[in-house]
PDB file of N, CA and C in Angstrom:
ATOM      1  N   UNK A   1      -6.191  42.663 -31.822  1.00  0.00           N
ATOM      2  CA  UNK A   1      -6.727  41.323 -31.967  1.00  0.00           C
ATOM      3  C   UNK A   1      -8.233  41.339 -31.761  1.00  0.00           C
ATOM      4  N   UNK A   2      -8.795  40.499 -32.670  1.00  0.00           N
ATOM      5  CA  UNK A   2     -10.093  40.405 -32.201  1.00  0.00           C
ATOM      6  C   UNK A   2     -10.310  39.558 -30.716  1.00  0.00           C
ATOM      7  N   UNK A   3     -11.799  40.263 -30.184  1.00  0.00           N
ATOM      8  CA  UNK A   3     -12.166  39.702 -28.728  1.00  0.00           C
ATOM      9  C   UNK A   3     -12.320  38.387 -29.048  1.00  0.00           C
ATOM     10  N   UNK A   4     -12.805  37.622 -30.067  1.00  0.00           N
ATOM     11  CA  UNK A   4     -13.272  36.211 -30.033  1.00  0.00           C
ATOM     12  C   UNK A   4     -11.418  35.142 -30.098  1.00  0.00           C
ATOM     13  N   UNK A   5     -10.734  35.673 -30.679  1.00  0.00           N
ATOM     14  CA  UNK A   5      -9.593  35.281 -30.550  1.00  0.00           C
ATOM     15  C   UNK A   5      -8.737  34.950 -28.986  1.00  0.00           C
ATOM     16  N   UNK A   6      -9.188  36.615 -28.765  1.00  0.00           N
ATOM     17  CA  UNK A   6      -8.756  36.697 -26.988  1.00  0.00           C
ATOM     18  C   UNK A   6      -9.386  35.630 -26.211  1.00  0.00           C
ATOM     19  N   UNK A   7     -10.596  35.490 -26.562  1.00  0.00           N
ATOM     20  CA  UNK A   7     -11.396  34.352 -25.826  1.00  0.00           C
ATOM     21  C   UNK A   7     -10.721  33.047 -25.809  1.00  0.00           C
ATOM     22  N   UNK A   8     -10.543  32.826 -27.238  1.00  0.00           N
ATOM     23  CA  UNK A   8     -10.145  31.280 -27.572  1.00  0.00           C
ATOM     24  C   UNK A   8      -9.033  31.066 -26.803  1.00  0.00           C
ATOM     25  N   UNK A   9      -8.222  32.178 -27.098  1.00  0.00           N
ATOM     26  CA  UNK A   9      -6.475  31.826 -25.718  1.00  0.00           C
ATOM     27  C   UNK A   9      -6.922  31.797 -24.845  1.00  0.00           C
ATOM     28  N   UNK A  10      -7.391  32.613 -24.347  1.00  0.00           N
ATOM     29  CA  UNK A  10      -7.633  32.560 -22.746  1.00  0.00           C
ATOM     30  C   UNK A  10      -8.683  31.320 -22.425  1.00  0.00           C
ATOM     31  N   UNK A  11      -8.937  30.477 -23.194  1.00  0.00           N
ATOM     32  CA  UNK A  11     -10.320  29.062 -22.783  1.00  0.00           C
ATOM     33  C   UNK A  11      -9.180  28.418 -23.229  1.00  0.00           C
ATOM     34  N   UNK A  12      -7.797  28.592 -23.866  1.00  0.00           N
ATOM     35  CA  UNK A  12      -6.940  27.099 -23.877  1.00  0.00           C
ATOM     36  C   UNK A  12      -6.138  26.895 -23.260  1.00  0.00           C
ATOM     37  N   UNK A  13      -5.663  28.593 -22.378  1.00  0.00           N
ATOM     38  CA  UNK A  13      -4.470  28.353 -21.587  1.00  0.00           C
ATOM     39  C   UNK A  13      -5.641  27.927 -20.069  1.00  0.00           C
ATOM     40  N   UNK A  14      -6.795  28.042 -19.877  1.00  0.00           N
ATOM     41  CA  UNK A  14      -7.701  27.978 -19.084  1.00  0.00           C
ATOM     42  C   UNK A  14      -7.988  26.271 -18.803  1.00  0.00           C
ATOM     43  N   UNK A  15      -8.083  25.776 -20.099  1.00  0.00           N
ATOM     44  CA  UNK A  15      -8.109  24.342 -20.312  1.00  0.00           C
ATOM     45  C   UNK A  15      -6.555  23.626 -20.572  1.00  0.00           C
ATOM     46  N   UNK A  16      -5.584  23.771 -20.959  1.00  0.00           N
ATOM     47  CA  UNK A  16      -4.363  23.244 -20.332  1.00  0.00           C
ATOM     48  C   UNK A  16      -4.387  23.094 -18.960  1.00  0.00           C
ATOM     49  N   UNK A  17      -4.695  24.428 -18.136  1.00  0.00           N
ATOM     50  CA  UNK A  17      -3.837  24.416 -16.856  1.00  0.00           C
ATOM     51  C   UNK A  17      -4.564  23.214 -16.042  1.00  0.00           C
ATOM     52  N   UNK A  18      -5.866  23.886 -16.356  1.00  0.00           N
ATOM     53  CA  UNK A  18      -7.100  22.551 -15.149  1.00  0.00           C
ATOM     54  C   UNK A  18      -6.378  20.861 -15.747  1.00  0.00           C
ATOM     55  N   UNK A  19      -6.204  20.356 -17.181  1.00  0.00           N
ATOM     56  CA  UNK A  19      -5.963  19.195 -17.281  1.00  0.00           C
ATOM     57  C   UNK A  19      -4.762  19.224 -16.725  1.00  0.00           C
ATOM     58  N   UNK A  20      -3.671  19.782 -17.258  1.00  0.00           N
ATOM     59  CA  UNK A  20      -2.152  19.493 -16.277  1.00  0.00           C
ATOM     60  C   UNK A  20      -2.310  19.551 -14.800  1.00  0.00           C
ATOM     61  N   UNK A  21      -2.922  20.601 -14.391  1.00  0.00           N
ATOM     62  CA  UNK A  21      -3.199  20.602 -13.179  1.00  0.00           C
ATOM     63  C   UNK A  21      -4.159  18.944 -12.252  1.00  0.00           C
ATOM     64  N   UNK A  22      -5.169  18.743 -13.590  1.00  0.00           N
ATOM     65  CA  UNK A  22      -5.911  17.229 -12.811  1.00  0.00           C
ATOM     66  C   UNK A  22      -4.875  16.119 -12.900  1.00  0.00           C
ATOM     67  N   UNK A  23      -3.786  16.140 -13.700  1.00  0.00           N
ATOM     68  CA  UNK A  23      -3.073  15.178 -14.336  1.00  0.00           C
ATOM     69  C   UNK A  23      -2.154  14.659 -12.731  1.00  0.00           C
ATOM     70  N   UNK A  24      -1.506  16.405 -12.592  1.00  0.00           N
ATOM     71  CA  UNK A  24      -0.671  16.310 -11.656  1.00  0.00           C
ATOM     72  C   UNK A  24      -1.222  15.718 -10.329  1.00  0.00           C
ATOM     73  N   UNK A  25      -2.653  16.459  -9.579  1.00  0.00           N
ATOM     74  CA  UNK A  25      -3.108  15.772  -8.897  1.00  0.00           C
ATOM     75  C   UNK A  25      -3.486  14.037  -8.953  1.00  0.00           C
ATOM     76  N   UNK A  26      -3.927  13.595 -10.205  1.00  0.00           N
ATOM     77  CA  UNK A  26      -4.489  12.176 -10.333  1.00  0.00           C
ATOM     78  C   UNK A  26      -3.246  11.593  -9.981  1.00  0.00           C
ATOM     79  N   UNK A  27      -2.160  12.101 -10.496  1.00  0.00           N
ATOM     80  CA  UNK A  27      -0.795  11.337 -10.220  1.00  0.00           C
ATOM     81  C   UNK A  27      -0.171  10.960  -8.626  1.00  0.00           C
ATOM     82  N   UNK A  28      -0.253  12.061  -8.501  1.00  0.00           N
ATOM     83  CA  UNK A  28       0.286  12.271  -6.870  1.00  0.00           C
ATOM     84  C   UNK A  28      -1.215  11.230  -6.107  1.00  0.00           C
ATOM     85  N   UNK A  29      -1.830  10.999  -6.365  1.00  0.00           N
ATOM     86  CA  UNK A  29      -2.822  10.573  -5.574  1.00  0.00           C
ATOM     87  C   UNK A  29      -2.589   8.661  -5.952  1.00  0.00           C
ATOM     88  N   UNK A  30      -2.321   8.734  -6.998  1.00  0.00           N
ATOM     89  CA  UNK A  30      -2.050   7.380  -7.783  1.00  0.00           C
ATOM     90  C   UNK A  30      -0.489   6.884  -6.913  1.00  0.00           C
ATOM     91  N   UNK A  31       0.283   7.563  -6.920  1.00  0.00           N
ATOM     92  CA  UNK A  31       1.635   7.226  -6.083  1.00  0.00           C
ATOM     93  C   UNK A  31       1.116   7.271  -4.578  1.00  0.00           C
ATOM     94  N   UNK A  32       0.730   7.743  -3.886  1.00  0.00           N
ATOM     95  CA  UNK A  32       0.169   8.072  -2.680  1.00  0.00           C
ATOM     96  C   UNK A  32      -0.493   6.475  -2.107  1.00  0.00           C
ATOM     97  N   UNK A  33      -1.541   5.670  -3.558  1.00  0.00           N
ATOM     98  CA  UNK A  33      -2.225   4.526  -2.941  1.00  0.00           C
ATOM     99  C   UNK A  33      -0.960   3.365  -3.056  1.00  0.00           C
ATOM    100  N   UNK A  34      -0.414   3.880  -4.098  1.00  0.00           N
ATOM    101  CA  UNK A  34       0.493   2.773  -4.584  1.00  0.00           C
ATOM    102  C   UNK A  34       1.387   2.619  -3.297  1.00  0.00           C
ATOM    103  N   UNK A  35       1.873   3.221  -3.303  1.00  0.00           N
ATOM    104  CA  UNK A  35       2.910   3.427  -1.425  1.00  0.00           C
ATOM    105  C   UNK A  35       1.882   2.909  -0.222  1.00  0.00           C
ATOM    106  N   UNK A  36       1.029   3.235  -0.193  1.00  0.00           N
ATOM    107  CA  UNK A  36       0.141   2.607   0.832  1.00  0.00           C
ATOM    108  C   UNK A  36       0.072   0.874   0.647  1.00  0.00           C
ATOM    109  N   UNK A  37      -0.397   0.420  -0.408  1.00  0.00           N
ATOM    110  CA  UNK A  37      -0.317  -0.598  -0.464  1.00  0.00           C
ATOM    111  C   UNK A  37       1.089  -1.440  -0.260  1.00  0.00           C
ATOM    112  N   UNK A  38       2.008  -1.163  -0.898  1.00  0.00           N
ATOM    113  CA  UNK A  38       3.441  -1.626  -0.755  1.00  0.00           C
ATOM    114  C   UNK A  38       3.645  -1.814   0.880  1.00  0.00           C
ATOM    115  N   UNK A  39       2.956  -0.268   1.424  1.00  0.00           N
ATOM    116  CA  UNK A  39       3.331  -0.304   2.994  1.00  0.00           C
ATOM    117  C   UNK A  39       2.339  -1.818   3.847  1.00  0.00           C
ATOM    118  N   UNK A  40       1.633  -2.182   2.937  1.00  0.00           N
ATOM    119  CA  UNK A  40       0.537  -3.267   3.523  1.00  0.00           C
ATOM    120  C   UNK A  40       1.084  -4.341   3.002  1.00  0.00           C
ATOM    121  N   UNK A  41       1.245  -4.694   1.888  1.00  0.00           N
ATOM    122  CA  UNK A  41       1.987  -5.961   1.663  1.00  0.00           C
ATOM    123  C   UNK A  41       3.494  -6.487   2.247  1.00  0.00           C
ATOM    124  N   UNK A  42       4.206  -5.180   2.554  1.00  0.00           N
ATOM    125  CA  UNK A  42       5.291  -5.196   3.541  1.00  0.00           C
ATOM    126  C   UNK A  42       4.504  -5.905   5.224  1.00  0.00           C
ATOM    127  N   UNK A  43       3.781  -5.313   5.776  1.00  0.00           N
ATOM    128  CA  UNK A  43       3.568  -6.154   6.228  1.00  0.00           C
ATOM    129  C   UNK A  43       3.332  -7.266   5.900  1.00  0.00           C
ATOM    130  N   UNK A  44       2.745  -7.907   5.289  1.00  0.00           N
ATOM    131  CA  UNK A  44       1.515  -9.102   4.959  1.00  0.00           C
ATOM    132  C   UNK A  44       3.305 -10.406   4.918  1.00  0.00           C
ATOM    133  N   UNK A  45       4.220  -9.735   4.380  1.00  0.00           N
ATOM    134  CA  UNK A  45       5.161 -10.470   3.962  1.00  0.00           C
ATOM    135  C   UNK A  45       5.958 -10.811   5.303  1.00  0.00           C
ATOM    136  N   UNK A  46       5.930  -9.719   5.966  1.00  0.00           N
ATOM    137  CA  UNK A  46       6.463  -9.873   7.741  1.00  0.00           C
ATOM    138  C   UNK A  46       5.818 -10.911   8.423  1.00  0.00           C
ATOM    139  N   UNK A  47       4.700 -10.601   8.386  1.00  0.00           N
ATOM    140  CA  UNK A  47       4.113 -11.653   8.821  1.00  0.00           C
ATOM    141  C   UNK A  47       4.190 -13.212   8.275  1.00  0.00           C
ATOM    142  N   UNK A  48       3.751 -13.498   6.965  1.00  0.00           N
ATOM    143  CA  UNK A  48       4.168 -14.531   6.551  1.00  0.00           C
ATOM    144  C   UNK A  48       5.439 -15.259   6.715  1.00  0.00           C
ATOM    145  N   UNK A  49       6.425 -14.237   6.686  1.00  0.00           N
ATOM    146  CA  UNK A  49       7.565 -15.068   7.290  1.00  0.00           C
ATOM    147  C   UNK A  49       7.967 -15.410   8.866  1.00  0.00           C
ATOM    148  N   UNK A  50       7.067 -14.611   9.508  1.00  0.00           N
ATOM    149  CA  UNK A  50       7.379 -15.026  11.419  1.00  0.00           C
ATOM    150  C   UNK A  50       6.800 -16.119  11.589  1.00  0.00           C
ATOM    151  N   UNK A  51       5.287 -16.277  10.545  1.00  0.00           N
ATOM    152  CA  UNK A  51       4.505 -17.742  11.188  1.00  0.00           C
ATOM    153  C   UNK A  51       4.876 -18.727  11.061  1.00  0.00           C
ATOM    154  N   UNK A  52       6.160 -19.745   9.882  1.00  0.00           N
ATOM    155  CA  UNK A  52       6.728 -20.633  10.031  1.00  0.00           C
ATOM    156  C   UNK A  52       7.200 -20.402  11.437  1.00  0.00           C
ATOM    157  N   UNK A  53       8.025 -19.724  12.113  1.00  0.00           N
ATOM    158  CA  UNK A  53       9.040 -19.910  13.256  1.00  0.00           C
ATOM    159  C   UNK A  53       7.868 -19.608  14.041  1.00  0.00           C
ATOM    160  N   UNK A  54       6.790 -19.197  14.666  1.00  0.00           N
ATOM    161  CA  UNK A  54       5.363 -19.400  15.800  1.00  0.00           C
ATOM    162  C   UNK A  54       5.188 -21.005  15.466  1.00  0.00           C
ATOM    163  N   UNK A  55       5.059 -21.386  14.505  1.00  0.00           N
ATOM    164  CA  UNK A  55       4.239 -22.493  13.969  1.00  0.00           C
ATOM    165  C   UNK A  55       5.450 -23.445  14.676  1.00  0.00           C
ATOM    166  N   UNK A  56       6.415 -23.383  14.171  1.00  0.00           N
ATOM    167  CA  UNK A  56       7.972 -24.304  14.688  1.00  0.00           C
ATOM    168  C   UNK A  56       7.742 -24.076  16.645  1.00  0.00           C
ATOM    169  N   UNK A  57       7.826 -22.879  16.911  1.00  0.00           N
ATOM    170  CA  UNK A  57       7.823 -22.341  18.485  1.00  0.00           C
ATOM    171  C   UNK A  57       5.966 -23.519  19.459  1.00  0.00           C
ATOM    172  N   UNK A  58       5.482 -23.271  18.292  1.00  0.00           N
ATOM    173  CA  UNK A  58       4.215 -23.752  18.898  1.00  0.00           C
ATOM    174  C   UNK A  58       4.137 -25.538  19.041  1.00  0.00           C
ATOM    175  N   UNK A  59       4.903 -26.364  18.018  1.00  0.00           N
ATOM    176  CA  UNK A  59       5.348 -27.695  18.178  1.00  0.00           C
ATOM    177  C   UNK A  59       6.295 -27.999  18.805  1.00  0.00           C
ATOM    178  N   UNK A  60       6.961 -26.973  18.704  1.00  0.00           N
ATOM    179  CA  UNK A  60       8.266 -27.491  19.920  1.00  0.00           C
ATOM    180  C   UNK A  60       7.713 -27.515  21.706  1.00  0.00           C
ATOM    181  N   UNK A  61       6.511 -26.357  21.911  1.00  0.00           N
ATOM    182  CA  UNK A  61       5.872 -26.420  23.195  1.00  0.00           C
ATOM    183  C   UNK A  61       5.293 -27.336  23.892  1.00  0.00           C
ATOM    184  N   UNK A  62       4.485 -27.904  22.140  1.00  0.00           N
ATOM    185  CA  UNK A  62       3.335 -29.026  22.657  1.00  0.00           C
ATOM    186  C   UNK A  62       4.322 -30.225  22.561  1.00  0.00           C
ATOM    187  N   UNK A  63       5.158 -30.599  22.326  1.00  0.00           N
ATOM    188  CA  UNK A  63       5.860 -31.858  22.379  1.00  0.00           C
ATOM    189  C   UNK A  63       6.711 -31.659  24.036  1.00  0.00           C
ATOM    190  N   UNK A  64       7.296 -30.522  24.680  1.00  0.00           N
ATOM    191  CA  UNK A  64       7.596 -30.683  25.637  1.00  0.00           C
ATOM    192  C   UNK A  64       6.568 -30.393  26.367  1.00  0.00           C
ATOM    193  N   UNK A  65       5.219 -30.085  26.335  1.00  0.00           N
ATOM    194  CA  UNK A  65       4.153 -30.537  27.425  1.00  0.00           C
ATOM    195  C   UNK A  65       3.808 -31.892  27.118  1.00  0.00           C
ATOM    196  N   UNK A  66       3.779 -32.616  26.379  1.00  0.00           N
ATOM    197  CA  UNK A  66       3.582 -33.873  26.126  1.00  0.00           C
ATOM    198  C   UNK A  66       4.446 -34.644  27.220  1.00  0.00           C
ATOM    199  N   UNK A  67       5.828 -34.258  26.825  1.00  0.00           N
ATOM    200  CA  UNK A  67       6.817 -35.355  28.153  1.00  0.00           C
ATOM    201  C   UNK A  67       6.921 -34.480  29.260  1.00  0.00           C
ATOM    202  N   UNK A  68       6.579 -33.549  29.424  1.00  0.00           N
ATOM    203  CA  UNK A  68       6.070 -33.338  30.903  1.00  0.00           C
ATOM    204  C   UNK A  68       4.727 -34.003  31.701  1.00  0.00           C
ATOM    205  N   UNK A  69       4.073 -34.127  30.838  1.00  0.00           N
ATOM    206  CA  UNK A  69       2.693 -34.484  31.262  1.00  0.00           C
ATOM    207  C   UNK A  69       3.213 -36.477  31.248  1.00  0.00           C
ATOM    208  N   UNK A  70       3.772 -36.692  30.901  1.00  0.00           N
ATOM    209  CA  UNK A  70       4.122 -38.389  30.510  1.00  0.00           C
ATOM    210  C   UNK A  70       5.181 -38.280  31.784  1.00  0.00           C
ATOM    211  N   UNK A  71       6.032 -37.738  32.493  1.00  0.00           N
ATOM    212  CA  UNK A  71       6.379 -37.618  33.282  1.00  0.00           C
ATOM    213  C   UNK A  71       6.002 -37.658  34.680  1.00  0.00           C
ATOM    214  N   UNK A  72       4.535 -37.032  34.476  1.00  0.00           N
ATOM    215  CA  UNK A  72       3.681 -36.482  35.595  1.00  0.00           C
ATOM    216  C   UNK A  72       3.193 -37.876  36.137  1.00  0.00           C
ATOM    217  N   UNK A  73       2.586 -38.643  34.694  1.00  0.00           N
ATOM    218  CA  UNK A  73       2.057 -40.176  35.396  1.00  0.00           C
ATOM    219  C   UNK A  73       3.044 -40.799  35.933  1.00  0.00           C
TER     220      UNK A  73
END
């Protein structure tokens, strides 16, 4: 075979591997944020649902310091 031939394979199996190879990394890094975030909006959603029942816990307090304090006079 000619050397310029040898070259050309060896610069395409050279250039496959690096793109499959960036592909694979960009990917894994792309799933990696994606999971992170999910793991943050999982919270965000925890939370959103405890603060109705704080919010309920926090009126139910101030109405029985209210007739405690109406008591007091």
């Amino acid at each position: 075979m000619d050397s310029t031939v040898i070259c050309a394979v060896i610069s395409l199996i050279g250039t496959l591997g690096g793109s499959f190879g960036g592909i694979l990394v960009s990917s894994k890094l792309t799933a990696y944020r994606i999971e992170q975030l999910e793991r943050r909006v999982a919270e965000h959603n925890n939370f959103a649902r405890r603060m109705p029942v704080v919010e309920e816990q926090i009126e139910q307090l101030s109405h029985r310091m209210e007739r405690l304090e109406e008591r007091d006079d």
